[in-house]
C-alpha atoms as a PDB file:
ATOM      1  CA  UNK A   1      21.533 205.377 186.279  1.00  0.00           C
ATOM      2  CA  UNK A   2      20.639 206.507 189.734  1.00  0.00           C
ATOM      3  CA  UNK A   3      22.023 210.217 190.978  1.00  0.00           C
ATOM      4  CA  UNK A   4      23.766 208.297 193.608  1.00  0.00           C
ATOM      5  CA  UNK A   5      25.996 206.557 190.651  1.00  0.00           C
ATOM      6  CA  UNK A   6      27.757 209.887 190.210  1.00  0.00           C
ATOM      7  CA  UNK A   7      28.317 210.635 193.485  1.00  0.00           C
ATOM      8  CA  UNK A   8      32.010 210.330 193.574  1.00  0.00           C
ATOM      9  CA  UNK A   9      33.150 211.370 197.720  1.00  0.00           C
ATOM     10  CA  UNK A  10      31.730 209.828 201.232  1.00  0.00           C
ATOM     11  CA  UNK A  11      31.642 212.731 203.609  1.00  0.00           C
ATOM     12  CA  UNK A  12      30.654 213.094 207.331  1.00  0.00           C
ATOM     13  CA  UNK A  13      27.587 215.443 208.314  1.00  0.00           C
ATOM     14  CA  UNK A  14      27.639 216.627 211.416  1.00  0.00           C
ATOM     15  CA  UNK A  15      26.646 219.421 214.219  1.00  0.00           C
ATOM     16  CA  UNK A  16      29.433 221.537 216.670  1.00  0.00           C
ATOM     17  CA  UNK A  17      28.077 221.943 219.792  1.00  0.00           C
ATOM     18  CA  UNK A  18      29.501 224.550 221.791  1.00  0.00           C
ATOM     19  CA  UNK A  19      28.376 224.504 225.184  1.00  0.00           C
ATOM     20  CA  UNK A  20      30.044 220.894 226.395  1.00  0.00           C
ATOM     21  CA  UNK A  21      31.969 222.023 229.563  1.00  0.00           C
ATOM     22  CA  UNK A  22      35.865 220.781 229.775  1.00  0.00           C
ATOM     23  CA  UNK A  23      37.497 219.292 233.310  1.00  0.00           C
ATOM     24  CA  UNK A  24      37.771 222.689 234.219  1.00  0.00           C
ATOM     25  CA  UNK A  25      34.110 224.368 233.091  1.00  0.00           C
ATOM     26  CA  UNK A  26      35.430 225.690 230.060  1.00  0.00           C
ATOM     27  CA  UNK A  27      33.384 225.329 226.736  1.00  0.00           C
ATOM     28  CA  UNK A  28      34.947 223.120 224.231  1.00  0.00           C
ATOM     29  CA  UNK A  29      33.534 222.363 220.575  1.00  0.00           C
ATOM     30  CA  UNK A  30      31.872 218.685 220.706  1.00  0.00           C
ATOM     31  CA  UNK A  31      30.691 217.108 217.182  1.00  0.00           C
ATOM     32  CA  UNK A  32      27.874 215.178 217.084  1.00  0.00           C
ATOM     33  CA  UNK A  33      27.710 213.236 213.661  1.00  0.00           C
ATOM     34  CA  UNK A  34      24.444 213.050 211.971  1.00  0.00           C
ATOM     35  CA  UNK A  35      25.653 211.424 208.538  1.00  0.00           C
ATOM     36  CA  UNK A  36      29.209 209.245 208.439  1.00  0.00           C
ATOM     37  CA  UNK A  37      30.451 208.086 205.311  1.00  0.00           C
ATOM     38  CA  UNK A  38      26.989 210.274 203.418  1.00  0.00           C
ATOM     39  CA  UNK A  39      27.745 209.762 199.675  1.00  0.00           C
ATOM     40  CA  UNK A  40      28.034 213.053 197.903  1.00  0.00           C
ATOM     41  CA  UNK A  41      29.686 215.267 195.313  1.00  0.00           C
ATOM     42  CA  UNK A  42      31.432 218.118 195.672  1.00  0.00           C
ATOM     43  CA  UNK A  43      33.125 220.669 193.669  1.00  0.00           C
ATOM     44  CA  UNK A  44      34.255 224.615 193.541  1.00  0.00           C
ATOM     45  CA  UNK A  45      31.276 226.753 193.052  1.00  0.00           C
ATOM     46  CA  UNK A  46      31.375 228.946 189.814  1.00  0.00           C
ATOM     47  CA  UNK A  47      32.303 232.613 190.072  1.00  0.00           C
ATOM     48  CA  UNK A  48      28.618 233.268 188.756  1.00  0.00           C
ATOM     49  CA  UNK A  49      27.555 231.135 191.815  1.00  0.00           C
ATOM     50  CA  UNK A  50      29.675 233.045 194.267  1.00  0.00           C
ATOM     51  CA  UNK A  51      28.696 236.468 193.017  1.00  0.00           C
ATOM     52  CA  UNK A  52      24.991 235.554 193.207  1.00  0.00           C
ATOM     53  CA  UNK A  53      25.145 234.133 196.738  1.00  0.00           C
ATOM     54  CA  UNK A  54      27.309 237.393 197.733  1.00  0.00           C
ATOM     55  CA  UNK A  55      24.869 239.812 196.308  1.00  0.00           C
ATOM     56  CA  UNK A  56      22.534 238.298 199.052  1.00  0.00           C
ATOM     57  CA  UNK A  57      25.157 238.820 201.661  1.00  0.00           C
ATOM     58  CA  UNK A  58      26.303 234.852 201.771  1.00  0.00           C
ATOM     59  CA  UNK A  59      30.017 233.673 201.198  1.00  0.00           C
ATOM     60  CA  UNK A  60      29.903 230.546 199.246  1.00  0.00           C
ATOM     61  CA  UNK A  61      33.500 228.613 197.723  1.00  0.00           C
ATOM     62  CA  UNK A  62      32.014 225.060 196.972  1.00  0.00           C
ATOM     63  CA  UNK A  63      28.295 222.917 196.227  1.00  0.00           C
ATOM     64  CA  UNK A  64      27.815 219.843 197.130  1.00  0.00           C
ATOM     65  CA  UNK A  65      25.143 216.953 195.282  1.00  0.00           C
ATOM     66  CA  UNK A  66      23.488 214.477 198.227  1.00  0.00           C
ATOM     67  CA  UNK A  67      20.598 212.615 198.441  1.00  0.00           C
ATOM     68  CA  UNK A  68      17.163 214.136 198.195  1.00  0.00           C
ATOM     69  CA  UNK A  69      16.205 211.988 201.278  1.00  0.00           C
ATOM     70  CA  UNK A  70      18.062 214.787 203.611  1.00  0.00           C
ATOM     71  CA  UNK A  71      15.504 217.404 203.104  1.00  0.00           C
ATOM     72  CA  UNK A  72      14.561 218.723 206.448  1.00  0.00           C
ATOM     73  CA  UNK A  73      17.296 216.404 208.382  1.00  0.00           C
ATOM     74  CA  UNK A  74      20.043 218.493 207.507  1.00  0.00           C
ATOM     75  CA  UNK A  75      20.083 222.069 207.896  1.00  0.00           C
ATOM     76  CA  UNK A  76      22.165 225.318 207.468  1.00  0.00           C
ATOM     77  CA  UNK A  77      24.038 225.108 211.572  1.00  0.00           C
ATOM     78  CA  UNK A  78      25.980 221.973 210.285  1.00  0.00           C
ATOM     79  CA  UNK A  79      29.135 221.107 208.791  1.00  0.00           C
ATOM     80  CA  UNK A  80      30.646 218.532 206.014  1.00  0.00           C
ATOM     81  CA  UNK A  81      33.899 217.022 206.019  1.00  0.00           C
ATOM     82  CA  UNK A  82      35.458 214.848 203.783  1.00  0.00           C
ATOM     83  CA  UNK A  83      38.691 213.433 202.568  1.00  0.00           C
ATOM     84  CA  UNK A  84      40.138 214.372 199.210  1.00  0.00           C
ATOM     85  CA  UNK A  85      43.261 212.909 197.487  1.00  0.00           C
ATOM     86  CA  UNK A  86      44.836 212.504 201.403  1.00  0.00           C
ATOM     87  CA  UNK A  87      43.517 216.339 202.114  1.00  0.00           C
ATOM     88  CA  UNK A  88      40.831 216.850 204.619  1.00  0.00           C
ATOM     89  CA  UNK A  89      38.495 219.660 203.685  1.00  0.00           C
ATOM     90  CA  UNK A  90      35.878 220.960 206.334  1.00  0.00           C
ATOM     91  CA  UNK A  91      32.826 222.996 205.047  1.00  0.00           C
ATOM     92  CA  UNK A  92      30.321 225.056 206.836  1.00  0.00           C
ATOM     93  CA  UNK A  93      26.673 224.543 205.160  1.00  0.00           C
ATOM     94  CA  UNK A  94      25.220 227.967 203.832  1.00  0.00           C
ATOM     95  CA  UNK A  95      22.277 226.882 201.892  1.00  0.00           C
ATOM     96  CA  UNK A  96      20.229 223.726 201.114  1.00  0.00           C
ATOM     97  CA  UNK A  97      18.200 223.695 197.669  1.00  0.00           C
ATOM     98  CA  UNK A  98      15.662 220.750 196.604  1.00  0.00           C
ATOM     99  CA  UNK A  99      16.553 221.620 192.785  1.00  0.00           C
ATOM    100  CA  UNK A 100      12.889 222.483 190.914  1.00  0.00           C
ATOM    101  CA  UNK A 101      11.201 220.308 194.100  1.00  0.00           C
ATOM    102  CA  UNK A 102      11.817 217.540 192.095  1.00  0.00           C
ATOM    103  CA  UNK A 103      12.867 215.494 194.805  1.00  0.00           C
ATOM    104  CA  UNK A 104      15.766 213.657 192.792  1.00  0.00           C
ATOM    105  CA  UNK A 105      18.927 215.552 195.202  1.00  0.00           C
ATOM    106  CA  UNK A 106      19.925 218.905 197.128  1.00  0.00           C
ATOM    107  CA  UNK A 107      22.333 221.181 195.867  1.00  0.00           C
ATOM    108  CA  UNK A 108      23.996 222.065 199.108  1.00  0.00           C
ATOM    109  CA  UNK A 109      26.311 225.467 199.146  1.00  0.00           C
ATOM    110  CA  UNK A 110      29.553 225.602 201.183  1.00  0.00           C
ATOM    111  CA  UNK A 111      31.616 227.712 202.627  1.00  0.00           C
ATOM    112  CA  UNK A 112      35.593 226.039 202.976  1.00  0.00           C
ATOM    113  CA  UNK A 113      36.898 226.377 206.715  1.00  0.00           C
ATOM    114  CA  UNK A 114      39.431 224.045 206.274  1.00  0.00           C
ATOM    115  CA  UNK A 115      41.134 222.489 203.543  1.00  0.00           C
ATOM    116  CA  UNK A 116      42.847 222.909 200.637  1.00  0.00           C
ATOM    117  CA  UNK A 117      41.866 226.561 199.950  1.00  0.00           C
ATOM    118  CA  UNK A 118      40.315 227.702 203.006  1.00  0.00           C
ATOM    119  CA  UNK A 119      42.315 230.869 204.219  1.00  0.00           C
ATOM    120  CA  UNK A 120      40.470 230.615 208.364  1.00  0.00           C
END
C-alpha cells in the first residue's frame, strides 16, 4: 500500500501575497494557489509535539502527511486549507520535515488560523 492510500483529505496549497494594489491603491491579500485538491492528512499535533516546537519558540496546533515529491516546492511562507466535515480550516505552514530523508512523505507542522479551533 502506497502512503498516498492513507491520505484521507484534498487540501489547497497556496501563497498570500500582500502587495496587490485595490481600485483605490490599497494593499489587499491575493492567493496564488500552488497545490488544489493536494492529497494529504491531517490531524491535531500531540501536546509532546506542541511543547517541543514551543521550546524552540514555534506555535504549532496540527501536522499534516503529503507527498514526498513537495520537498523544496513548498515552503514555510505558505498556507493549507481544506474542508472538513462542512468546516473550512486554514493553516499557516511552520515547518516542513522529510522524515529520516527517506523520501517516502513530509511531515508538515501547522499552525490553525481558521477553523474549527483557531482562536485569530
Amino acid at each position: 500500500m502506497a502512503i498516498e492510500d492513507l491520505f484521507n483529505r484534498k487540501c489547497d496549497i497556496y501563497r498570500v501575497d500582500r502587495s496587490a494594489r485595490d481600485a483605490v491603491g490599497g494593499t489587499v491579500p491575493k492567493e496564488t494557489i500552488i497545490f488544489n485538491a493536494e492529497p494529504c492528512c491531517i490531524s491535531q499535533a500531540t501536546l509532546n509535539e506542541q511543547a517541543m516546537h514551543g521550546s524552540k519558540g514555534i506555535e504549532v496546533t496540527h501536522k499534516m502527511f503529503v507527498r514526498a515529491a513537495l520537498e523544496g516546492v513548498i515552503d514555510e511562507t505558505m498556507r493549507v486549507r481544506s474542508t472538513h466535515n462542512g468546516v473550512v480550516q486554514e493553516f499557516e505552514i511552520q515547518t516542513i520535515k522529510n522524515p529520516q530523508y527517506r523520501d517516502h512523505h513530509l511531515l508538515v507542522m501547522l499552525l490553525e488560523t481558521k477553523g474549527s479551533g483557531a482562536e485569530r
